[in-house]
PDB file of N, CA and C in Angstrom:
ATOM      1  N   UNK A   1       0.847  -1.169   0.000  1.00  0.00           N
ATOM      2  CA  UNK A   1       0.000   0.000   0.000  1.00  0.00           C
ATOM      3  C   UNK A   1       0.897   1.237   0.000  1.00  0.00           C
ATOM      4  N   UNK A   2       0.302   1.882  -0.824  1.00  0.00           N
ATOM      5  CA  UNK A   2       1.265   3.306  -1.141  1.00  0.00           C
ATOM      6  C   UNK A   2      -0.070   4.328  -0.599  1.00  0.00           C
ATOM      7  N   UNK A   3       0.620   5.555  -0.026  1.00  0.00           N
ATOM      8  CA  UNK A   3      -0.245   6.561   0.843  1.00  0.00           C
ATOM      9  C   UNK A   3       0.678   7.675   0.396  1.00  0.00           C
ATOM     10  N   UNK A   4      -0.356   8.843  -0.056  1.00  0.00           N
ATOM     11  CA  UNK A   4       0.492  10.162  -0.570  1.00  0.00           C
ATOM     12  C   UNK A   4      -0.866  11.123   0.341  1.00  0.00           C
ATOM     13  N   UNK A   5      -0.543  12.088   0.911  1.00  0.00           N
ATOM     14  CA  UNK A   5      -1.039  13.129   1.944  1.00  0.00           C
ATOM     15  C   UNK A   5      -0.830  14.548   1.934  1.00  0.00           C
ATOM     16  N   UNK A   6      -1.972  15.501   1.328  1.00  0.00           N
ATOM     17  CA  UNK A   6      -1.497  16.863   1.591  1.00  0.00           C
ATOM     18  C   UNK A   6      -2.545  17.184   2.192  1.00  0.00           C
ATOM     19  N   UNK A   7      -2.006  18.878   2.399  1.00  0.00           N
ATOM     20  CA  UNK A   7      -2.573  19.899   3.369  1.00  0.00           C
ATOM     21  C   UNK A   7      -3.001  21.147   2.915  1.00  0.00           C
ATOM     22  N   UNK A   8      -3.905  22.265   3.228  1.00  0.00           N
ATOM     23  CA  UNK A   8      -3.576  23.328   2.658  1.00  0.00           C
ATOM     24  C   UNK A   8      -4.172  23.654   3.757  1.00  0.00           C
ATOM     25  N   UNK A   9      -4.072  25.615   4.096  1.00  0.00           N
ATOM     26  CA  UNK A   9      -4.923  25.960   4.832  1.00  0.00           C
ATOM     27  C   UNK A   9      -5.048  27.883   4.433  1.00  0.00           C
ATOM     28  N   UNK A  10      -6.737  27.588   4.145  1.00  0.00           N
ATOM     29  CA  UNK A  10      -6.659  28.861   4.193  1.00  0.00           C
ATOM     30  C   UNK A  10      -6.889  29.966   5.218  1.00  0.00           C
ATOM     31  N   UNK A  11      -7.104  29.828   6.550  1.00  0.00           N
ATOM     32  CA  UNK A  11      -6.843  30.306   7.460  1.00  0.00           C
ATOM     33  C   UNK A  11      -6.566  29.400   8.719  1.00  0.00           C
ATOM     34  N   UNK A  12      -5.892  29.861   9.810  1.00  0.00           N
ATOM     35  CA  UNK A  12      -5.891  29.207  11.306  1.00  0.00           C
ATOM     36  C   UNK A  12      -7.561  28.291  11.537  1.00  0.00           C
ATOM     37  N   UNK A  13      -8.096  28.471  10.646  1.00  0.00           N
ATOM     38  CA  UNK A  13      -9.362  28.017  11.426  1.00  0.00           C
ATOM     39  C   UNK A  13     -10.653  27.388   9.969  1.00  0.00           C
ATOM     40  N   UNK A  14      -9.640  27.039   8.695  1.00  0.00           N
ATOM     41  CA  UNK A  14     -10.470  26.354   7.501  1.00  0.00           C
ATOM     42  C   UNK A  14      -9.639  25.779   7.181  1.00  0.00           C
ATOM     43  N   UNK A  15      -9.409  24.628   6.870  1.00  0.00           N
ATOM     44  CA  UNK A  15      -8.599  24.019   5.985  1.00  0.00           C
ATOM     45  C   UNK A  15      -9.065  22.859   5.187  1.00  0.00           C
ATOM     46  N   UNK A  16      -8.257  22.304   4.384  1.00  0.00           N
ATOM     47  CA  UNK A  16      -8.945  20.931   3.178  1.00  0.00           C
ATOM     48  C   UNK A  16      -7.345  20.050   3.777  1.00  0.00           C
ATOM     49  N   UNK A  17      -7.591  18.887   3.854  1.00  0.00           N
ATOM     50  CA  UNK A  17      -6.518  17.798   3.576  1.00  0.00           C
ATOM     51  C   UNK A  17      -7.144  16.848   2.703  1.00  0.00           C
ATOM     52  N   UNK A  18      -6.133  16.039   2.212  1.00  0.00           N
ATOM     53  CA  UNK A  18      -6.784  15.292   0.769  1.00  0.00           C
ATOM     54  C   UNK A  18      -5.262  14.153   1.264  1.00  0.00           C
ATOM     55  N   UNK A  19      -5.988  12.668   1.054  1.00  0.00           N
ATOM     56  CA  UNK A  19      -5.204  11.766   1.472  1.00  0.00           C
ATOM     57  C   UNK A  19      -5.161  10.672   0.192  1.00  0.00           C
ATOM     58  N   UNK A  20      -4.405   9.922  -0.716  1.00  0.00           N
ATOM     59  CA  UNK A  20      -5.179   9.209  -1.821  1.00  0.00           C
ATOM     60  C   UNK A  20      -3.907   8.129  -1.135  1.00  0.00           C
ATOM     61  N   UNK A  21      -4.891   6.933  -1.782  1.00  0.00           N
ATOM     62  CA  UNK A  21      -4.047   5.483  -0.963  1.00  0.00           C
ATOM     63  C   UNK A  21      -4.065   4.674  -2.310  1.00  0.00           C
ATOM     64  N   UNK A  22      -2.963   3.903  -2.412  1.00  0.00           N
ATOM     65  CA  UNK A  22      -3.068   2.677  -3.441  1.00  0.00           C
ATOM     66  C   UNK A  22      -2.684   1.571  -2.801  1.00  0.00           C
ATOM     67  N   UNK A  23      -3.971   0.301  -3.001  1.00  0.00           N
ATOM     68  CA  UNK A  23      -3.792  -0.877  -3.415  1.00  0.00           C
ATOM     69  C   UNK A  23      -3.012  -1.909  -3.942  1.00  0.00           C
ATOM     70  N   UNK A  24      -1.922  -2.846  -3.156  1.00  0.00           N
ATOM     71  CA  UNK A  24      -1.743  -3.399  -4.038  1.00  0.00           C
ATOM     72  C   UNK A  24      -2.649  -4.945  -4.005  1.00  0.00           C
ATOM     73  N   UNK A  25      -2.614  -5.027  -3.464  1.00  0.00           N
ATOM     74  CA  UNK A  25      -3.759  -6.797  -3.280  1.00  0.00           C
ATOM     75  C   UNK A  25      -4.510  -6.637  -4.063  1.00  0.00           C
ATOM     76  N   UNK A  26      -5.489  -5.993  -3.924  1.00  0.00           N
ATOM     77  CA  UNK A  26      -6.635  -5.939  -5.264  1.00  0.00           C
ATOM     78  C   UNK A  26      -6.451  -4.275  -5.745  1.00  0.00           C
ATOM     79  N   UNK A  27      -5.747  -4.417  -7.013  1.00  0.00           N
ATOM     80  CA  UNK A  27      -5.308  -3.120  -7.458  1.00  0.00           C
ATOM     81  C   UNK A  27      -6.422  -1.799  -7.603  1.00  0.00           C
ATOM     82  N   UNK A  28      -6.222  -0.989  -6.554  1.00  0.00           N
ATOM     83  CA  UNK A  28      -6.998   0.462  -7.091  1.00  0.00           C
ATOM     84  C   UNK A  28      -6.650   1.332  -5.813  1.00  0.00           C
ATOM     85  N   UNK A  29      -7.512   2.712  -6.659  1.00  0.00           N
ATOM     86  CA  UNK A  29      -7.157   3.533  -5.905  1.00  0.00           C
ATOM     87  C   UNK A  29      -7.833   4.369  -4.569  1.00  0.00           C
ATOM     88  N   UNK A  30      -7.897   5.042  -3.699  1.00  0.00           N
ATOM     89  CA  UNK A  30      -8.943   5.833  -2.980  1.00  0.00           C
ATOM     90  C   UNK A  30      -8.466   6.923  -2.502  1.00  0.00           C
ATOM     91  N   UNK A  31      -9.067   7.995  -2.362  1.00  0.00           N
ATOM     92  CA  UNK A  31      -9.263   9.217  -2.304  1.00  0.00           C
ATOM     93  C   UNK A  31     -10.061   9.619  -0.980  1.00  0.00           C
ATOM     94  N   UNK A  32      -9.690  10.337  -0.030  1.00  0.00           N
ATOM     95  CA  UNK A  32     -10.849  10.702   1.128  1.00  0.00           C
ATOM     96  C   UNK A  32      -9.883  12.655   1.396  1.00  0.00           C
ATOM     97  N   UNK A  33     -11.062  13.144   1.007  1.00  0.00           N
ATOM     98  CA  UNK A  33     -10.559  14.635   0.972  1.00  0.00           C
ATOM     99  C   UNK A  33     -11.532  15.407   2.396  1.00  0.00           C
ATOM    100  N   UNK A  34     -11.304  16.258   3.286  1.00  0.00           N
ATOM    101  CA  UNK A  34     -11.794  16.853   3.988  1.00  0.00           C
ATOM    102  C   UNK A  34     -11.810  18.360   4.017  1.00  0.00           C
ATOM    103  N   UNK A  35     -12.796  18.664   4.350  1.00  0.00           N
ATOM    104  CA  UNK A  35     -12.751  20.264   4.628  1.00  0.00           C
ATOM    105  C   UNK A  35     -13.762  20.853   5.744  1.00  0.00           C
ATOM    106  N   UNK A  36     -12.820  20.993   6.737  1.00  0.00           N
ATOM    107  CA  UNK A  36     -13.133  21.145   8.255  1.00  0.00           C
ATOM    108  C   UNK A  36     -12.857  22.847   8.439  1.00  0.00           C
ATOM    109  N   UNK A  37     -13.448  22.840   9.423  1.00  0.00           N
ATOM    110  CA  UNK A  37     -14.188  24.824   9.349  1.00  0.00           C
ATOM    111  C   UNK A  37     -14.258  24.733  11.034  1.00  0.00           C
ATOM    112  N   UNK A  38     -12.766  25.180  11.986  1.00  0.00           N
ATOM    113  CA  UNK A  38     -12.960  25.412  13.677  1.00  0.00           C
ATOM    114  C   UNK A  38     -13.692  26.998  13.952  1.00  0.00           C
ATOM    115  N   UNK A  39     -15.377  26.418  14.115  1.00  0.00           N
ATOM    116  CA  UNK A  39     -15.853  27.494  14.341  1.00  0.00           C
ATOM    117  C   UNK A  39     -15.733  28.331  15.501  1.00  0.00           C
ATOM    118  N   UNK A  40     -15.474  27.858  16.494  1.00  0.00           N
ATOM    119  CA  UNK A  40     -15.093  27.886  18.432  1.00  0.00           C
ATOM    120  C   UNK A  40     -14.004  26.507  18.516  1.00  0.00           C
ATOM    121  N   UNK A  41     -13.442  26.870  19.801  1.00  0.00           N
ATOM    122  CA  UNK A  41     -12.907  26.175  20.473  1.00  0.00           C
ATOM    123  C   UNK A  41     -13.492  24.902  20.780  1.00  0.00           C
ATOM    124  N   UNK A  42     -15.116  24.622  20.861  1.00  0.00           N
ATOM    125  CA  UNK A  42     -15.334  23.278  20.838  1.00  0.00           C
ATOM    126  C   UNK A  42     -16.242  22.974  19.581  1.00  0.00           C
ATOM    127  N   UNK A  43     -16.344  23.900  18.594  1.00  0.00           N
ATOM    128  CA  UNK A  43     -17.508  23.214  17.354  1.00  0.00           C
ATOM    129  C   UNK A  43     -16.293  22.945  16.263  1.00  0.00           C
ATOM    130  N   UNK A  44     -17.063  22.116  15.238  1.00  0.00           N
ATOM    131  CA  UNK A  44     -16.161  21.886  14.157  1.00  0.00           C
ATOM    132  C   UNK A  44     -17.262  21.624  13.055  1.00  0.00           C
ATOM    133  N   UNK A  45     -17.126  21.765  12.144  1.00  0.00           N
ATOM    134  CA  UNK A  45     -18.100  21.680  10.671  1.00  0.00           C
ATOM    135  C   UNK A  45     -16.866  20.585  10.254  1.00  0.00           C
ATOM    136  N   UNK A  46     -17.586  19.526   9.208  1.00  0.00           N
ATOM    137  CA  UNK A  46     -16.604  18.742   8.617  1.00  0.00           C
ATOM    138  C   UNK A  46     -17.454  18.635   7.360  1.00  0.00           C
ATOM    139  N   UNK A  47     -16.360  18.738   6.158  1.00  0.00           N
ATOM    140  CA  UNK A  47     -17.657  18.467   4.769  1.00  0.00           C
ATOM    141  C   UNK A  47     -16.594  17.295   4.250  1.00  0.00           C
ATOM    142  N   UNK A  48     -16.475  15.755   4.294  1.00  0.00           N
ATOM    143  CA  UNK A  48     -15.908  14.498   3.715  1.00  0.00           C
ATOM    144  C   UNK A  48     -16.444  14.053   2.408  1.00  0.00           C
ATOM    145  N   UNK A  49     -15.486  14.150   1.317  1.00  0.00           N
ATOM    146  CA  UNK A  49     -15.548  12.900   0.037  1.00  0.00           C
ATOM    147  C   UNK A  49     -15.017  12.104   0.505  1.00  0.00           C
ATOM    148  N   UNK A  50     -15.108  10.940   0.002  1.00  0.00           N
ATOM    149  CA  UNK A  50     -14.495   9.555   0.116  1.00  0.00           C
ATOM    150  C   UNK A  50     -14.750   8.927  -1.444  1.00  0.00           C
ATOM    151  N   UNK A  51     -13.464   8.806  -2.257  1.00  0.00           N
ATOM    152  CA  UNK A  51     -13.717   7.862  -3.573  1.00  0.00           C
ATOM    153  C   UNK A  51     -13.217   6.688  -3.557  1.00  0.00           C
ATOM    154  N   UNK A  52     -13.492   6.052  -4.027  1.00  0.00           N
ATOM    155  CA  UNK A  52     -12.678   4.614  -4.199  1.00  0.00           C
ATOM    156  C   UNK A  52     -13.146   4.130  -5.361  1.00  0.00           C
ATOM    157  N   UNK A  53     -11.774   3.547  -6.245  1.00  0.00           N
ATOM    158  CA  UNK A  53     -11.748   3.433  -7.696  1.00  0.00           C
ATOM    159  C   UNK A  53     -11.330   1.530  -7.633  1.00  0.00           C
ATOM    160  N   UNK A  54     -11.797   0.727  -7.961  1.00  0.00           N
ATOM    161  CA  UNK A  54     -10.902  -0.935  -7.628  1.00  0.00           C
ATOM    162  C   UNK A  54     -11.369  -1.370  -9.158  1.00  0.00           C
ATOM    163  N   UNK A  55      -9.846  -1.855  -9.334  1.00  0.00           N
ATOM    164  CA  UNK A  55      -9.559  -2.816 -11.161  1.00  0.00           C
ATOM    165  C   UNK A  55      -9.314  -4.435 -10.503  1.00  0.00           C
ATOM    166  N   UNK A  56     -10.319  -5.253 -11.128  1.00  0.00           N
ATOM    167  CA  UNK A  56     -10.641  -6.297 -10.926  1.00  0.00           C
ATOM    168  C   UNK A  56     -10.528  -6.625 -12.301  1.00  0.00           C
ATOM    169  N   UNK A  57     -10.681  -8.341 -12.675  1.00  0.00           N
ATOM    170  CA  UNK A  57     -10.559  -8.841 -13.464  1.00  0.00           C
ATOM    171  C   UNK A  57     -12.049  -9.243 -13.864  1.00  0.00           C
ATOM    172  N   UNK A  58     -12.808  -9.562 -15.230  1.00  0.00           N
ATOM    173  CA  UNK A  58     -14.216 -10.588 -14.836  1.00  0.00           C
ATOM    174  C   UNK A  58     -13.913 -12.241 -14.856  1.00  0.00           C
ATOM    175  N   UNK A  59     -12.691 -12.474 -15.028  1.00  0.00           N
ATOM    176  CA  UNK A  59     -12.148 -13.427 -14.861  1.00  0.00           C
ATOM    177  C   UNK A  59     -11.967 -13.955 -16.445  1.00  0.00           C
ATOM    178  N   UNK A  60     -12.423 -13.105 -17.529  1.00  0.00           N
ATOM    179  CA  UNK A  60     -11.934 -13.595 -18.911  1.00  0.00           C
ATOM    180  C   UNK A  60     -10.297 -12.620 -19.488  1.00  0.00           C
ATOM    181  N   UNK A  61     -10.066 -11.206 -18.410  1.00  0.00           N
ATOM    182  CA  UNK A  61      -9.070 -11.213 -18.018  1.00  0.00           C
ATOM    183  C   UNK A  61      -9.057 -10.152 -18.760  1.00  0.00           C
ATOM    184  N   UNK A  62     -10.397  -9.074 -19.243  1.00  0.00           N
ATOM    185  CA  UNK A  62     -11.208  -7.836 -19.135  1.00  0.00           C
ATOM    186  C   UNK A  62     -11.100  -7.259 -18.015  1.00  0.00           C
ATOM    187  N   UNK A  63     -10.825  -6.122 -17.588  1.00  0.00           N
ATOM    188  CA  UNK A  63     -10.860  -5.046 -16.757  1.00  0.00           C
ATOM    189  C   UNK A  63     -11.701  -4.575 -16.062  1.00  0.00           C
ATOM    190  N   UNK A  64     -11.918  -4.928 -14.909  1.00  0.00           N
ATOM    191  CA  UNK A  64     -13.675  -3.840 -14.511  1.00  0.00           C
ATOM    192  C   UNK A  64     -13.104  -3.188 -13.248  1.00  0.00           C
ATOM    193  N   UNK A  65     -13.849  -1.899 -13.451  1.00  0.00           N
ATOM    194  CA  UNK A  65     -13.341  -0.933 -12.610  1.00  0.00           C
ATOM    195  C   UNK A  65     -14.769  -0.511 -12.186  1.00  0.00           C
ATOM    196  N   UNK A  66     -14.963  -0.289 -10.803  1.00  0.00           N
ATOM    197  CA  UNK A  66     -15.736  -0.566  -9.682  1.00  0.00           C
ATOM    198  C   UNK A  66     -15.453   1.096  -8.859  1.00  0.00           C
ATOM    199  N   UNK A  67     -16.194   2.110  -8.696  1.00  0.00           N
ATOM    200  CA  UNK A  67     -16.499   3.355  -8.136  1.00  0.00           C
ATOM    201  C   UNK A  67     -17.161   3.595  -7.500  1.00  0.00           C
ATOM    202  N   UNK A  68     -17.121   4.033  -6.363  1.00  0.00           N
ATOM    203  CA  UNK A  68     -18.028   4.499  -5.080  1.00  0.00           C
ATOM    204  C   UNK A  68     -17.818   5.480  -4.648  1.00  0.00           C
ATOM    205  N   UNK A  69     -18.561   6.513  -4.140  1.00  0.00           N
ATOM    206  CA  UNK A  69     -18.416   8.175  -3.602  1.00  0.00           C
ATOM    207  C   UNK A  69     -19.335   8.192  -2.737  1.00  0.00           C
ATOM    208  N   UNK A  70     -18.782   8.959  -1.792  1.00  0.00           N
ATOM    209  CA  UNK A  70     -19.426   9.394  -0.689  1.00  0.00           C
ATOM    210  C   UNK A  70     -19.392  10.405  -0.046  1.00  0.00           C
ATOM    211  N   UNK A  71     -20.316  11.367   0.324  1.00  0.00           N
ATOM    212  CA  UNK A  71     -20.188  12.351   1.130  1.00  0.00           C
ATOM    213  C   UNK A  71     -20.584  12.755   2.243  1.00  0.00           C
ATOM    214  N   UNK A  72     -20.314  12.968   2.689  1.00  0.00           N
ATOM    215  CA  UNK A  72     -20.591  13.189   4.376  1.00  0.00           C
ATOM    216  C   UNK A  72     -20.253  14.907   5.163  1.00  0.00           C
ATOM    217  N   UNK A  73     -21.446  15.204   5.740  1.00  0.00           N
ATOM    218  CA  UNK A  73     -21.475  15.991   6.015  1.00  0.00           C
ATOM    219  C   UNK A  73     -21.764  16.378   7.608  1.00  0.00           C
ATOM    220  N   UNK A  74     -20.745  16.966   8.768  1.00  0.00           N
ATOM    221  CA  UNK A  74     -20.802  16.585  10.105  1.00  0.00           C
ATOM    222  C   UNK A  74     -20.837  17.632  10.851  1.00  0.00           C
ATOM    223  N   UNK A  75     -20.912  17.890  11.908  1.00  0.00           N
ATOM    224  CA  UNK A  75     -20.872  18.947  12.933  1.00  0.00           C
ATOM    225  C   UNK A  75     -21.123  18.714  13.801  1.00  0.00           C
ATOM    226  N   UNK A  76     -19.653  18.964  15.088  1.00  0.00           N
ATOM    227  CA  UNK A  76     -19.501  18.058  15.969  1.00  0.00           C
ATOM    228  C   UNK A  76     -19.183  19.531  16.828  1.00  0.00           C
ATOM    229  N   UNK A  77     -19.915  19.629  18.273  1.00  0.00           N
ATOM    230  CA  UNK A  77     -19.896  20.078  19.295  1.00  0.00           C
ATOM    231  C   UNK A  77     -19.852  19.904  20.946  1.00  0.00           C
ATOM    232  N   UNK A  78     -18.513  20.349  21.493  1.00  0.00           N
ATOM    233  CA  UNK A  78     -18.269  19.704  23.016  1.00  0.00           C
ATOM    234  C   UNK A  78     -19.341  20.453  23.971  1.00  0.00           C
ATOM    235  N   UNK A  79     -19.878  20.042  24.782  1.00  0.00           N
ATOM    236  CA  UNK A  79     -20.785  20.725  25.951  1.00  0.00           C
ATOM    237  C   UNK A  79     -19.915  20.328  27.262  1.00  0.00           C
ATOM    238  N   UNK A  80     -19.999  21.506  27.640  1.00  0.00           N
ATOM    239  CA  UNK A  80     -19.347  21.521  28.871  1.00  0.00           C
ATOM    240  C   UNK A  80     -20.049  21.878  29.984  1.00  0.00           C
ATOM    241  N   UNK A  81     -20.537  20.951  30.958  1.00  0.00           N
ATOM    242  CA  UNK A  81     -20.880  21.527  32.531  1.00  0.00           C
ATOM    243  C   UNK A  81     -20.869  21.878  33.503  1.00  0.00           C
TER     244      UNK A  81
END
């Protein structure tokens, strides 16, 4: 498994990271990108893709490539008493 990882940020308090992973057992690729928003000290907004690309055989030794996406959308807040 090969893993390549960046970062960007456009302020102290938005940023995107983007992580893409390769497969080698069953060859393909995936993708999970984030973009998290520290609204306070305890809230967080999270907006997640997740791709995943997999090359399989149909066993006549044709190519099939298999895609899934996902998005997810979160917001997570600490309460304190």
């Amino acid at each position: 498994m090969s893993t390549l990882i960046g970062a960007y940020s456009f302020s102290p308090t938005l940023y995107i990271t983007t992580q893409m992973q390769y497969q080698n057992g069953i060859p393909g690729v995936s993708y999970n990108t984030r973009l998290r928003w520290i609204v306070d000290g305890r809230s967080n907004i999270y907006l997640v893709w997740n791709h995943g690309a997999v090359s399989e055989t149909n066993g006549l030794g044709q190519p099939v490539i298999q895609q899934d996406n996902e998005v997810i959308f979160k917001v997570q807040c600490y309460f304190r008493g």
